[in-house]
Protein backbone atom coordinates (compact mmCIF):
# COMPACT_ATOMS: atom_id res chain seq x y z
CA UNK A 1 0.41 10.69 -34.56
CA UNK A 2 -0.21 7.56 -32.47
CA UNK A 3 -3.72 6.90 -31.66
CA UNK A 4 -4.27 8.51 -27.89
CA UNK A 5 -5.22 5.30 -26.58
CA UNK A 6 -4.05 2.41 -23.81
CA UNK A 7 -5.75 -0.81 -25.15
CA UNK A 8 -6.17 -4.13 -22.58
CA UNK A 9 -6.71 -7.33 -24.86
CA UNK A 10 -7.34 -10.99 -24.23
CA UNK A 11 -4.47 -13.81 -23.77
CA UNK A 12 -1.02 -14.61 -22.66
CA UNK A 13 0.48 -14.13 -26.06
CA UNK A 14 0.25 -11.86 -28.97
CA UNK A 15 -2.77 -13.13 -30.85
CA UNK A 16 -3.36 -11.97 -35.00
CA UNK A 17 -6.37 -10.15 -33.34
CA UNK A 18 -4.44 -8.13 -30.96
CA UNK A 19 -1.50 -7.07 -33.40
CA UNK A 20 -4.09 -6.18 -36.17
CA UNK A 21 -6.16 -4.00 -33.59
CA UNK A 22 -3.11 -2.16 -32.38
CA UNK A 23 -1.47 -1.66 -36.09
CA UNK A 24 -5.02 -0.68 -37.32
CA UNK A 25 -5.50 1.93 -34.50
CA UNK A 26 -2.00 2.91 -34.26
CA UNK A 27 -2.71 2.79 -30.31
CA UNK A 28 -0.29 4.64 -27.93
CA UNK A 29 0.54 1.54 -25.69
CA UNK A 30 -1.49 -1.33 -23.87
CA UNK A 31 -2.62 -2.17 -20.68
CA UNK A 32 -1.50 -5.68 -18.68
CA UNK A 33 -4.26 -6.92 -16.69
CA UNK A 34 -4.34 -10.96 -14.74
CA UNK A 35 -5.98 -12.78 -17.63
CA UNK A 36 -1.99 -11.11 -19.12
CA UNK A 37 0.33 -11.85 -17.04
CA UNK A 38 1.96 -15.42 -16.20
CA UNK A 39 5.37 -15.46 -14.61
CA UNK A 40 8.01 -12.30 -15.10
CA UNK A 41 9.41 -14.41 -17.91
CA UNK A 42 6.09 -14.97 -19.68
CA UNK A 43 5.88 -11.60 -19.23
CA UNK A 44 8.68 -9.67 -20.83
CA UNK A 45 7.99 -12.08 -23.60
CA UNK A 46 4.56 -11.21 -24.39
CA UNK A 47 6.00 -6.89 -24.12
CA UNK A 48 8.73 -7.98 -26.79
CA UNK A 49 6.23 -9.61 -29.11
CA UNK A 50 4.06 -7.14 -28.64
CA UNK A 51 6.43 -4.55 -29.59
CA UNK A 52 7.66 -6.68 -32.77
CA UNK A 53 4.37 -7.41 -33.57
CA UNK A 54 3.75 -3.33 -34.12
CA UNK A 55 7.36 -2.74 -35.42
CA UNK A 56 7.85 0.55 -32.77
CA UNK A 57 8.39 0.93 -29.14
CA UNK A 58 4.97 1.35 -27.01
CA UNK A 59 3.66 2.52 -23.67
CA UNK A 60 2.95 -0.57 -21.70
CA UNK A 61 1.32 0.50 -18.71
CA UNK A 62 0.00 -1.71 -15.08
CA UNK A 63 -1.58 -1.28 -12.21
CA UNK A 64 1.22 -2.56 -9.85
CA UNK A 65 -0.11 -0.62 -6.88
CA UNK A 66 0.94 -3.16 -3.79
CA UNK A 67 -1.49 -4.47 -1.90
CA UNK A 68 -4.97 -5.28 -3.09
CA UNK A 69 -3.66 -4.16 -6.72
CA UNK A 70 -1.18 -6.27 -8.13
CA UNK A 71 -1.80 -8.32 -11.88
CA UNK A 72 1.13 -11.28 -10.86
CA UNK A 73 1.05 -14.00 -8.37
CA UNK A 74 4.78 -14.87 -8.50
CA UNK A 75 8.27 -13.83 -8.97
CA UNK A 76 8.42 -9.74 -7.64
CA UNK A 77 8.36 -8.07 -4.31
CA UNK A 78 4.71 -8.73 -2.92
CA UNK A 79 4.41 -4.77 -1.18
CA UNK A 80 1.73 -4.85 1.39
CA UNK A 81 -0.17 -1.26 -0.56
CA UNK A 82 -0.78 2.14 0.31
CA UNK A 83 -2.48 1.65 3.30
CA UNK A 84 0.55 -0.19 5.38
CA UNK A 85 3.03 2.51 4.21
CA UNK A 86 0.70 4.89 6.00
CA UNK A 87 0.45 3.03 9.03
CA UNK A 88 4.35 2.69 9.20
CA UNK A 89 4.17 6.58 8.14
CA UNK A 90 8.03 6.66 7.02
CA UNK A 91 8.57 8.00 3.62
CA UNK A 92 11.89 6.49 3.07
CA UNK A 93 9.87 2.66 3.23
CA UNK A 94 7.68 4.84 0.45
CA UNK A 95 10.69 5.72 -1.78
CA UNK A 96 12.10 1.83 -1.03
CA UNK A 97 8.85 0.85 -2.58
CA UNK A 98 8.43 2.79 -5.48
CA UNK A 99 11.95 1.87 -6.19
CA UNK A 100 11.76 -1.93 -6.08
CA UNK A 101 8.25 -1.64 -8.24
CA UNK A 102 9.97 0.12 -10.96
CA UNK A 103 13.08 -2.05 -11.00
CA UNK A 104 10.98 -5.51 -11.11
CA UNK A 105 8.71 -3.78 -14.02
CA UNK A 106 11.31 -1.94 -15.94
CA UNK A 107 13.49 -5.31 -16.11
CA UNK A 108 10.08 -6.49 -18.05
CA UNK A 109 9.66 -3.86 -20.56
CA UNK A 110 6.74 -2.08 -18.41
CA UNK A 111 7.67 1.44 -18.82
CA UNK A 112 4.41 2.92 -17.16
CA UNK A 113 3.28 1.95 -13.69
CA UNK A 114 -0.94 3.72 -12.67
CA UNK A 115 0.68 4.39 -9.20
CA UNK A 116 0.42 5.18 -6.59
CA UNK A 117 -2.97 6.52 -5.45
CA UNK A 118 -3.33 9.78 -3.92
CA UNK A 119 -6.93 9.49 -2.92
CA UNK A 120 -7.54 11.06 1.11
CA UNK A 121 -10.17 8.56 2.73
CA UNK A 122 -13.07 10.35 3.78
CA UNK A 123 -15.30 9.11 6.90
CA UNK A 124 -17.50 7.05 5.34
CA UNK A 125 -17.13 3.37 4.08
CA UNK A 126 -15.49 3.54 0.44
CA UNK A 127 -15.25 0.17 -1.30
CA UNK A 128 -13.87 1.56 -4.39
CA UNK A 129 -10.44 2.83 -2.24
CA UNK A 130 -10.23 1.49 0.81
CA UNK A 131 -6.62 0.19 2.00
CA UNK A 132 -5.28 1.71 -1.86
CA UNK A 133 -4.88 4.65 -0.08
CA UNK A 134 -1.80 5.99 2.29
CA UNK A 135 -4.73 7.46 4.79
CA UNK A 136 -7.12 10.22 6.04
CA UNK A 137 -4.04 13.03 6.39
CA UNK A 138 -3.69 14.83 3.59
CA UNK A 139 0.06 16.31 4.30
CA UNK A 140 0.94 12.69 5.09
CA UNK A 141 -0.77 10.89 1.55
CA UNK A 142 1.67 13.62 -0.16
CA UNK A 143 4.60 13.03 1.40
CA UNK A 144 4.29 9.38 1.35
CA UNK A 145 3.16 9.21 -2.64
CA UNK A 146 6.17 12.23 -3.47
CA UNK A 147 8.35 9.77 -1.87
CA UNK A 148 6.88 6.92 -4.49
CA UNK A 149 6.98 8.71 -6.99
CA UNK A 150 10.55 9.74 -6.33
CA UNK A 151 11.62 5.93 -6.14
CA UNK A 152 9.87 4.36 -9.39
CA UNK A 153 10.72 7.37 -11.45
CA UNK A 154 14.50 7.46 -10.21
CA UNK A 155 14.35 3.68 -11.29
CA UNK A 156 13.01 4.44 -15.01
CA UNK A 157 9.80 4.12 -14.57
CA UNK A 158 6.88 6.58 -15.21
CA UNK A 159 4.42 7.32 -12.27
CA UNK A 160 0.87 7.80 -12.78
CA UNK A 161 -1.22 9.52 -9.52
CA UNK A 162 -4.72 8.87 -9.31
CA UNK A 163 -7.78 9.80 -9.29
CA UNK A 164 -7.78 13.60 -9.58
CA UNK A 165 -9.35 15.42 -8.36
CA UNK A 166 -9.65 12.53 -5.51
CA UNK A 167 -12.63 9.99 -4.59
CA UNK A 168 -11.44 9.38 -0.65
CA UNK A 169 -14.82 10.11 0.04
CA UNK A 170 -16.90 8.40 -2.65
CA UNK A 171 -19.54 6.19 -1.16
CA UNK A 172 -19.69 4.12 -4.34
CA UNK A 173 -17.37 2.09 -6.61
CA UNK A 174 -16.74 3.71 -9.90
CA UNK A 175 -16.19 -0.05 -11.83
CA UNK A 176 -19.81 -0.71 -10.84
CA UNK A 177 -21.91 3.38 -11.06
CA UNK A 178 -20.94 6.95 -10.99
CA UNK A 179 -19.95 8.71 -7.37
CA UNK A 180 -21.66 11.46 -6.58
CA UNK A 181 -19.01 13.38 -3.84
CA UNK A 182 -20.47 16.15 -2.07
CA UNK A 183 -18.05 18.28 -0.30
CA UNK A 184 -16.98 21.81 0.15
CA UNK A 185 -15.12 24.20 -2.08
CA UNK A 186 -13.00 24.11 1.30
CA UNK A 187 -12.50 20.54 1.86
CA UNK A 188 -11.69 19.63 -1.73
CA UNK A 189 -8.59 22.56 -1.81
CA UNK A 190 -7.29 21.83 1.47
CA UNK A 191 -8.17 17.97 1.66
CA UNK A 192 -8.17 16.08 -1.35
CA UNK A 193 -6.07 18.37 -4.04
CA UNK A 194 -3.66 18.78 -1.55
CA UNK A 195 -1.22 15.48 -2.48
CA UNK A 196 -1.69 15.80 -6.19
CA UNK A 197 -0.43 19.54 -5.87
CA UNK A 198 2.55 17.83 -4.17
CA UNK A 199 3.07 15.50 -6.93
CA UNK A 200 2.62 18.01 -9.80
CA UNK A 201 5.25 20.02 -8.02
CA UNK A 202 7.58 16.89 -7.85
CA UNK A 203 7.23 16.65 -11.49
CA UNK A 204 5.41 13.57 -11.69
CA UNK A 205 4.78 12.05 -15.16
CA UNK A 206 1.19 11.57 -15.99
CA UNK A 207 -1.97 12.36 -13.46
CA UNK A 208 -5.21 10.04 -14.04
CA UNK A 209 -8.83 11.38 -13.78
CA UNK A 210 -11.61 9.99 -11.72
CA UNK A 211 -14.99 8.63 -13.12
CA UNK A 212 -16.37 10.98 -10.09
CA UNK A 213 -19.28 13.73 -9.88
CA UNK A 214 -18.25 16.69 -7.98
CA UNK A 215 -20.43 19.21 -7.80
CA UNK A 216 -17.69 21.63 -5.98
CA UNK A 217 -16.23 21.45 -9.23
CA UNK A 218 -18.18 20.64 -12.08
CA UNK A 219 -22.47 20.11 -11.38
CA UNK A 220 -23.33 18.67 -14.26
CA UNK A 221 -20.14 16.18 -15.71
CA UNK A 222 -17.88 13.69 -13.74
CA UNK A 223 -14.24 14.89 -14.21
CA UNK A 224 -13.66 12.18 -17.03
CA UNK A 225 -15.72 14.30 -19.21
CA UNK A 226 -15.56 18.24 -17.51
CA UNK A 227 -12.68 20.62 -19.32
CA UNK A 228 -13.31 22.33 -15.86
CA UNK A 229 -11.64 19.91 -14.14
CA UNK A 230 -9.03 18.48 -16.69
CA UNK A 231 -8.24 21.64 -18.76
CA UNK A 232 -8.52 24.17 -16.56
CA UNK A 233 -8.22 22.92 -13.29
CA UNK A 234 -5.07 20.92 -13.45
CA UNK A 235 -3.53 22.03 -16.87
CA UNK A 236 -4.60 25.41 -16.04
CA UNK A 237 -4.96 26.53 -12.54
CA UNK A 238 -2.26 23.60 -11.29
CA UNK A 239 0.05 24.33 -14.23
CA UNK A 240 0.21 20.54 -14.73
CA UNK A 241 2.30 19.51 -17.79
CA UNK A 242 2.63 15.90 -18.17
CA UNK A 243 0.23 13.21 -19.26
CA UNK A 244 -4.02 13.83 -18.67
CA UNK A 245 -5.10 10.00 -18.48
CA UNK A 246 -8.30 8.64 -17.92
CA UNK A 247 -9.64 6.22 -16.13
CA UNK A 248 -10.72 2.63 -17.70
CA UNK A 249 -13.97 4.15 -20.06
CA UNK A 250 -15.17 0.57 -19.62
CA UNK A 251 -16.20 0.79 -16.15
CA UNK A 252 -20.00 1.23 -14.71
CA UNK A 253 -19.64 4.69 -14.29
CA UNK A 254 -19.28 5.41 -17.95
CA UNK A 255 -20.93 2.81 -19.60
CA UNK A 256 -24.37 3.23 -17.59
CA UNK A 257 -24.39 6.87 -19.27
CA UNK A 258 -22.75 7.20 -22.59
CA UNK A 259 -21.59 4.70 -25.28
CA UNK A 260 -17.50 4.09 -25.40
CA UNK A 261 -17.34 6.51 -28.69
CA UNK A 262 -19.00 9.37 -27.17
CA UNK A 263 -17.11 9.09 -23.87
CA UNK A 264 -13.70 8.74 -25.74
CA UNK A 265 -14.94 12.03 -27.67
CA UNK A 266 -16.11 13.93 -24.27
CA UNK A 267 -12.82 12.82 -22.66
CA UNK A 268 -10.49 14.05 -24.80
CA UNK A 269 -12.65 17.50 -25.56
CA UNK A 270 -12.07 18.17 -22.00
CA UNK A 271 -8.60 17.58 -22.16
CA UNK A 272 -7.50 14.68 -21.72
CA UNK A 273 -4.09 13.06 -23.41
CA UNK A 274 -4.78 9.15 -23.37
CA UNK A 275 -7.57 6.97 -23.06
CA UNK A 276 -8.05 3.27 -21.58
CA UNK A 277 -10.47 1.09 -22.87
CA UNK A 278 -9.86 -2.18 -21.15
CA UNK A 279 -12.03 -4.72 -22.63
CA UNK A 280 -13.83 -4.94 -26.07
CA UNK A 281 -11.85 -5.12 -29.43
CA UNK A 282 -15.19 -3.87 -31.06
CA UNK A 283 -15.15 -0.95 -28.12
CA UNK A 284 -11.58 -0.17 -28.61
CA UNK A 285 -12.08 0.50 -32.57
CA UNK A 286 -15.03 2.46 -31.75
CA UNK A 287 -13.10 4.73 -29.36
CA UNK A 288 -10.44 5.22 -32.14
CA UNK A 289 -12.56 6.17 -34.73
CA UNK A 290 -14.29 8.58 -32.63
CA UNK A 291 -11.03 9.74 -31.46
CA UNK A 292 -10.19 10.12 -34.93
CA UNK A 293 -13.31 12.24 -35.64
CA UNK A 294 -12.80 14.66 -32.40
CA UNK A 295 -9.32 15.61 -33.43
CA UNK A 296 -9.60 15.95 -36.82
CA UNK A 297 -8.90 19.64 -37.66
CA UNK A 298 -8.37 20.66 -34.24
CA UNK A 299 -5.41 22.63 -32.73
CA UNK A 300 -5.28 20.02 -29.51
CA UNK A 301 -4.42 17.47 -31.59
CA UNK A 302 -0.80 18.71 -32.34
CA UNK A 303 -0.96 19.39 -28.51
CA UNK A 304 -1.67 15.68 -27.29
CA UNK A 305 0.59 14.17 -30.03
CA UNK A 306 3.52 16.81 -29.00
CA UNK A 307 2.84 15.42 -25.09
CA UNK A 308 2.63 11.95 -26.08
CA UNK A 309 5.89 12.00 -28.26
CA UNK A 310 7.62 13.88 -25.22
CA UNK A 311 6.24 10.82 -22.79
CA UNK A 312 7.55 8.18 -25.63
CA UNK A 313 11.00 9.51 -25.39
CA UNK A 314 11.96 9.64 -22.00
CA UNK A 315 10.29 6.53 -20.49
CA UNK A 316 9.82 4.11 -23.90
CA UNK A 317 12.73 1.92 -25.28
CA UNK A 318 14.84 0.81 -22.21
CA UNK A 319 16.13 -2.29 -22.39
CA UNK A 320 14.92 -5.20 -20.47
CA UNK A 321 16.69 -7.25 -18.29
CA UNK A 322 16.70 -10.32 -15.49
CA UNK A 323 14.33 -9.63 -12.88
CA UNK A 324 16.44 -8.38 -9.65
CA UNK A 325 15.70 -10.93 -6.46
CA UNK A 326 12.64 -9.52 -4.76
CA UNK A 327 12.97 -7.62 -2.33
CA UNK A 328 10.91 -9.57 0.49
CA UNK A 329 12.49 -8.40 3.69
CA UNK A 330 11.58 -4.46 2.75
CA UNK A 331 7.57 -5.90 1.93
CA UNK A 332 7.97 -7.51 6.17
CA UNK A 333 9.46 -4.61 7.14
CA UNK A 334 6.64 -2.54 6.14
CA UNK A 335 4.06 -4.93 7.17
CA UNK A 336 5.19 -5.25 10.96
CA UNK A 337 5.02 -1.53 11.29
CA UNK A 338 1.56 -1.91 9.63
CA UNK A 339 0.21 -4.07 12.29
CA UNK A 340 -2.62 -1.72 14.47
CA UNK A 341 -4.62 -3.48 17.24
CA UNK A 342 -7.87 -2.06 16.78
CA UNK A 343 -9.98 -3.35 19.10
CA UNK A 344 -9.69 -5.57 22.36
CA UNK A 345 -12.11 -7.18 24.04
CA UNK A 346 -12.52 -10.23 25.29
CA UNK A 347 -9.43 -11.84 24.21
CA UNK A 348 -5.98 -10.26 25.08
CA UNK A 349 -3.57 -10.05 22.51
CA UNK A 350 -0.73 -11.62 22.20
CA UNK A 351 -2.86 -14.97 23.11
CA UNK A 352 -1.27 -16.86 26.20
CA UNK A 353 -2.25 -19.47 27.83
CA UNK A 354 -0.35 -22.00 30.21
CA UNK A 355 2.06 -24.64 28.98
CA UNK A 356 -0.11 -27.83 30.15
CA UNK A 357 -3.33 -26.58 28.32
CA UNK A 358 -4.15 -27.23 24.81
CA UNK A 359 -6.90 -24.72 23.97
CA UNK A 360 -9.32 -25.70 21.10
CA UNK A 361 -9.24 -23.14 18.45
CA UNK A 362 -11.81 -22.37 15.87
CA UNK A 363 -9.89 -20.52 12.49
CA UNK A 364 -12.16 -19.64 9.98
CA UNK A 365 -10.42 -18.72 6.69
CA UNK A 366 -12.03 -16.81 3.56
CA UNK A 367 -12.86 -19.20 0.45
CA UNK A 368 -10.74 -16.71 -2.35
CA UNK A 369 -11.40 -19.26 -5.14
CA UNK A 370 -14.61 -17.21 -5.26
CA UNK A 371 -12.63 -14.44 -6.54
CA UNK A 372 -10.12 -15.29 -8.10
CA UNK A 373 -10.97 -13.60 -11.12
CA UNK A 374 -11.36 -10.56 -9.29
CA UNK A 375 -7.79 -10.12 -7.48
CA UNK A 376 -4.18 -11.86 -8.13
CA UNK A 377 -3.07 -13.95 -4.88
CA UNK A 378 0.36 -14.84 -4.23
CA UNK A 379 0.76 -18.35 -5.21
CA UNK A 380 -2.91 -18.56 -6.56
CA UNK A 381 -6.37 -18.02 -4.34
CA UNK A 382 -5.18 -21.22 -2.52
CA UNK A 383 -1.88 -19.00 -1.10
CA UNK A 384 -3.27 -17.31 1.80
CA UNK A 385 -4.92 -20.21 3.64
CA UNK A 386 -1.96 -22.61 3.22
CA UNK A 387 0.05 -20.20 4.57
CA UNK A 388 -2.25 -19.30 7.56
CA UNK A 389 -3.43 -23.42 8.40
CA UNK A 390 0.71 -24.11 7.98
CA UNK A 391 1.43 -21.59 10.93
CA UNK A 392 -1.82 -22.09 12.99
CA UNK A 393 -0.94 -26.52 13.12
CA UNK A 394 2.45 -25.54 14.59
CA UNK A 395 0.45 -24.02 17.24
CA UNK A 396 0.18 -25.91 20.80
CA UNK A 397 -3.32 -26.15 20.52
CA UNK A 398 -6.39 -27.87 19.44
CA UNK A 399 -6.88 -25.90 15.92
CA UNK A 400 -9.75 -26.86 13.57
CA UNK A 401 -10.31 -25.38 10.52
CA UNK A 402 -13.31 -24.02 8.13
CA UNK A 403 -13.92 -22.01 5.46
CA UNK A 404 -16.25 -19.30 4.69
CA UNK A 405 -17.25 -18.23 1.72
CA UNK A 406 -16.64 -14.85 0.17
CA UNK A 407 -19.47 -14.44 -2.50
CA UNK A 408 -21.59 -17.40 -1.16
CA UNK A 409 -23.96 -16.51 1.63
CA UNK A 410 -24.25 -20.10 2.47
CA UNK A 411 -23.05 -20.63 6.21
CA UNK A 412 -20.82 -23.84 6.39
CA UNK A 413 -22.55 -26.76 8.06
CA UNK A 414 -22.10 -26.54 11.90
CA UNK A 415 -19.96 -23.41 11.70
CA UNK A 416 -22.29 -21.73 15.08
CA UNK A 417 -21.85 -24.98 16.77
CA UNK A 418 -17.69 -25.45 15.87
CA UNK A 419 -17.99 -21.76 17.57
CA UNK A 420 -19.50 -22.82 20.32
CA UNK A 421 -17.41 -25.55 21.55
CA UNK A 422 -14.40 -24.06 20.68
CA UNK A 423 -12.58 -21.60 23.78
CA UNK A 424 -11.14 -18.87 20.63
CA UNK A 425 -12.36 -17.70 17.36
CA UNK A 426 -10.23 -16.75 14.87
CA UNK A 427 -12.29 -15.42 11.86
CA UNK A 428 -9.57 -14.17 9.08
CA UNK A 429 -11.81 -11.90 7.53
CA UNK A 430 -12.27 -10.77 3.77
CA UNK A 431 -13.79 -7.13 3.72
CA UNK A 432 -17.63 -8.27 5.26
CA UNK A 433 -18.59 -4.78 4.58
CA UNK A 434 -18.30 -5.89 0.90
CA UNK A 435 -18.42 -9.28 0.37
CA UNK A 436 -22.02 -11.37 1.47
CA UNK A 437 -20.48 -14.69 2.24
CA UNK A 438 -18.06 -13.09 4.57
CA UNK A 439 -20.78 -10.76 6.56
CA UNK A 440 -23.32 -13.71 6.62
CA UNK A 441 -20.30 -15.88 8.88
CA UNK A 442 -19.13 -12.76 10.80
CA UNK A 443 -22.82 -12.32 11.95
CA UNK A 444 -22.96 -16.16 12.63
CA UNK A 445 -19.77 -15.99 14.89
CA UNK A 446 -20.87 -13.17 16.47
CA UNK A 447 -23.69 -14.66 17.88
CA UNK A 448 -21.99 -17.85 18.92
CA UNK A 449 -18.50 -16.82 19.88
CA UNK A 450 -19.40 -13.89 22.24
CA UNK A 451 -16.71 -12.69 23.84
CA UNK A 452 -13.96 -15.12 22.24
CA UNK A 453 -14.01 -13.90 18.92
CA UNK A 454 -10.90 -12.32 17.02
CA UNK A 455 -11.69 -10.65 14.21
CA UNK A 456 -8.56 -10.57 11.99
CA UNK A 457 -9.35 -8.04 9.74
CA UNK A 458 -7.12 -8.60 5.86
CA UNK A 459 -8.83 -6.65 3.69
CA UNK A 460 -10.54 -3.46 5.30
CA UNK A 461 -10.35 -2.21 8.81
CA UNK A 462 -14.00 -0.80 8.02
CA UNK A 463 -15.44 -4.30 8.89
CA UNK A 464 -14.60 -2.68 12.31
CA UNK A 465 -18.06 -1.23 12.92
CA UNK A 466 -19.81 -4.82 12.32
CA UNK A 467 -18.25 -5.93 15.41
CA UNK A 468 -18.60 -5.22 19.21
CA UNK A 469 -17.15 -3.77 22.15
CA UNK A 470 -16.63 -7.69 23.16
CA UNK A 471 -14.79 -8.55 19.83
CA UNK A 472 -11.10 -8.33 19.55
CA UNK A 473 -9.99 -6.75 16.40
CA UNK A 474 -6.60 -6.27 14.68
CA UNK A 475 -5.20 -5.72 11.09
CA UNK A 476 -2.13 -5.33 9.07
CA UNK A 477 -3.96 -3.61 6.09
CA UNK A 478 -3.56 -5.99 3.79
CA UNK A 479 -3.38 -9.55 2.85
CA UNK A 480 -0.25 -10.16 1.29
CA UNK A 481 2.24 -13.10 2.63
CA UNK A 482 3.83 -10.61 5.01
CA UNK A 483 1.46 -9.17 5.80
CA UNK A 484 -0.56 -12.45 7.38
CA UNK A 485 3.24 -13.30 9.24
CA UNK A 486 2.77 -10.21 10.59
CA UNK A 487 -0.53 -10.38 11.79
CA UNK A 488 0.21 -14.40 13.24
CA UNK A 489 3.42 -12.79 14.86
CA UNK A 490 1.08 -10.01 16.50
CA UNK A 491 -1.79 -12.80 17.63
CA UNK A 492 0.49 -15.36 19.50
């Protein structure tokens, strides 16, 4: 059987390294992350070598999510995420998502798309989720991911719902420790398994776990490792009959507790199907050989390989193809229905403000070369203040421009006083709940802007509760290109 495994590895091309360590392993498929992916072209170049390279057809999986998770930076349909299609609330904008996703990825060879997320926000701050997921209403986070699911699958590729049995309400980020979520036996039926049931009943291909701790369910292991949750909650109880896939073993959560061999061997002992290991060539042939070692002898391993075999046949070996046009009017459709005005307080929105005056205005934009390692931007971390500093000039006003940093605490030089003199603030703002460098300038503008600050909120309407009843607040949930036109559209 093939090794139960999706493998991430370094480079743009097919190195020797990378088709020795998938011919030695026999691994299921890979996984494309950024330091992967290029253009579309580059793309479907590096799935056919890959393929060669092996000699047999393989399950090449992304995270093509919309929104804050996308791996390219050119060339496909930019969708503003989970989070907008719940604001907009209309499935069919859902199912006219999932479609073009699956069309732009298929026509590369990617057969196997980790989307979308199915995770109900809680009430607290989660930095792990956040705009990832269609909302706080359960019913609506099914209906909107069914409708998802219904478009990529229809369009030939495989749908992967995550993160079972749901981390809305984590508190922490599983890349970076383990979440502890403590809610009712109550909360978790009627809340959080609520969309996957809707999924599993829409057939759905695969389901991935969560690198969670839920007591509810399992007290003592997260449901990466607990056959309560995998085996017999959704195999058994849920009747789930696709795909069990884990989350990246790589990640905090995991590797603060167990080494990658031992959590490959606890994660498929409670039932899971197929493993990621994301980063490591040393990890990844540890995994396998402990993988090797777990199955060896034991009646699940027919089961997995039967599963896996099943998967390989109905979403494996379609032919690539030119990349349709993207589809950019649906991705502005979706983001001006996204558009909420949270807050208003001293400033009215739309801005007006008589012909003859020329208002100075202060726009602060977030310095994204600080993480561009982090997220992909369209048209590289430069994108999104070129496009904002091209509309603001056109403008009849007085605008003036700084950055702020993202990582970097460091204030710019003279920011309070450019706030000061200036009669508006606009501070484009980069999740301050998260990020230092962005909280460290909100708090400075606070304090000098007073009531003619805008807080334009891209990355998490959480950063909400930093400002004041005196701060005007809007958001489009979301960053993408159409998402800031949007948002410009809404301010003037």
């Amino acid at each position: 059987m093939t090794a139960p495994f999706l493998f991430g590895f370094e480079g743009k091309r097919v190195s020797r390294a990378t088709a020795r360590l998938l011919r030695d392993t026999e691994a299921a498929g890979v996984l494309l992350l950024n330091r992967n992916i290029d253009t579309p072209a580059q793309t479907r170049s590096l799935v056919h070598a890959l393929e060669d390279a092996v000699g047999r057809r393989l399950i090449v999986a992304i995270d093509h999510e919309g929104g804050w998770v996308m791996r390219f930076t050119t060339g496909v349909t930019f969708l503003p995420g989970n989070a907008a299609l719940g604001r907009a609330g209309d499935p069919a904008l859902a199912e006219r998502a999932g479609g073009i996703a699956a069309r732009e990825l298929s026509a590369l060879g990617i057969n196997f798309n980790l989307a979308p997320v199915l995770d109900v926000l809680g009430a607290g701050y989660n930095p792990g989720i956040g705009i990832r997921s269609f909302g706080r209403d359960p019913y609506l986070v099914g209906k909107l991911g069914a409708a998802f699911i219904c478009g990529q699958e229809g369009h030939g590729v495989a749908a992967c719902v995550k993160h079972f049995p749901g981390k809305g309400a984590a508190m922490v980020d599983a890349h970076v420790d383990l979440p502890v979520v403590k809610i009712s036996g109550s909360e978790l039926r009627n809340v959080h398994l609520a969309p996957f049931k809707a999924a599993i009943k829409n057939g759905v291909a695969a389901v991935m776990t969560s690198h969670v701790l839920m007591p509810a369910l399992d007290s003592k292991n997260p449901a990466t490792f607990s056959r309560k949750v995998a085996h017999g909650l959704l195999r058994k109880q849920l009747g789930f009959k696709g795909l069990i896939v884990s989350d990246d073993l790589c990640m905090g959560a995991i590797t603060k507790r167990l080494p990658v061999g031992k959590a490959a061997a606890a994660a498929l002992a409670a039932g899971h199907d197929l493993l990621i290991v994301a980063h490591g060539e040393s990890l990844m042939r540890e995994a396998a050989e402990a993988a090797g070692l777990t199955l060896e002898g034991r009646p699940e391993r027919a089961a997995i390989a039967a599963r896996l075999a099943a998967f390989a046949r109905r979403w494996t070996g379609r032919k690539t193809g030119p990349s349709p046009t993207p589809d950019d009017a649906l991705a502005r459709q979706i983001a001006r229905a996204a558009v909420e005005h949270l807050r208003v307080g001293g400033a009215t929105l739309p801005l007006r403000w008589p012909a003859w005056e020329r208002p100075r205005i202060l726009a602060v934009l977030p310095d994204l070369t600080e993480v561009q390692d982090r997220f992909a931007f369209e048209d590289g971390p430069q994108g999104p203040a070129k496009r904002l500093s091209a509309a603001l000039k056109r403008w009849p006003a007085k605008v003036s421009f700084t950055k702020a940093g993202v990582l970097s605490e460091t204030v710019p030089v003279g920011l309070k006083a450019a706030a000061k003199r200036a009669d508006l603030v606009l501070f484009f703002c980069f999740e301050a709940r998260r990020f230092p460098g962005q909280r460290a300038a909100l708090e400075t503008l606070r304090a000098a802007a007073r009531t003619k600050l805008v807080a334009v909120l891209l990355r998490s309407p959480a950063d909400l509760d930093l400002l004041g009843s005196e701060d005007t607040a809007l958001t489009a949930h979301g960053y993408r290109h159409s998402q800031l036109d949007a948002l410009l559209g809404a301010l003037r």
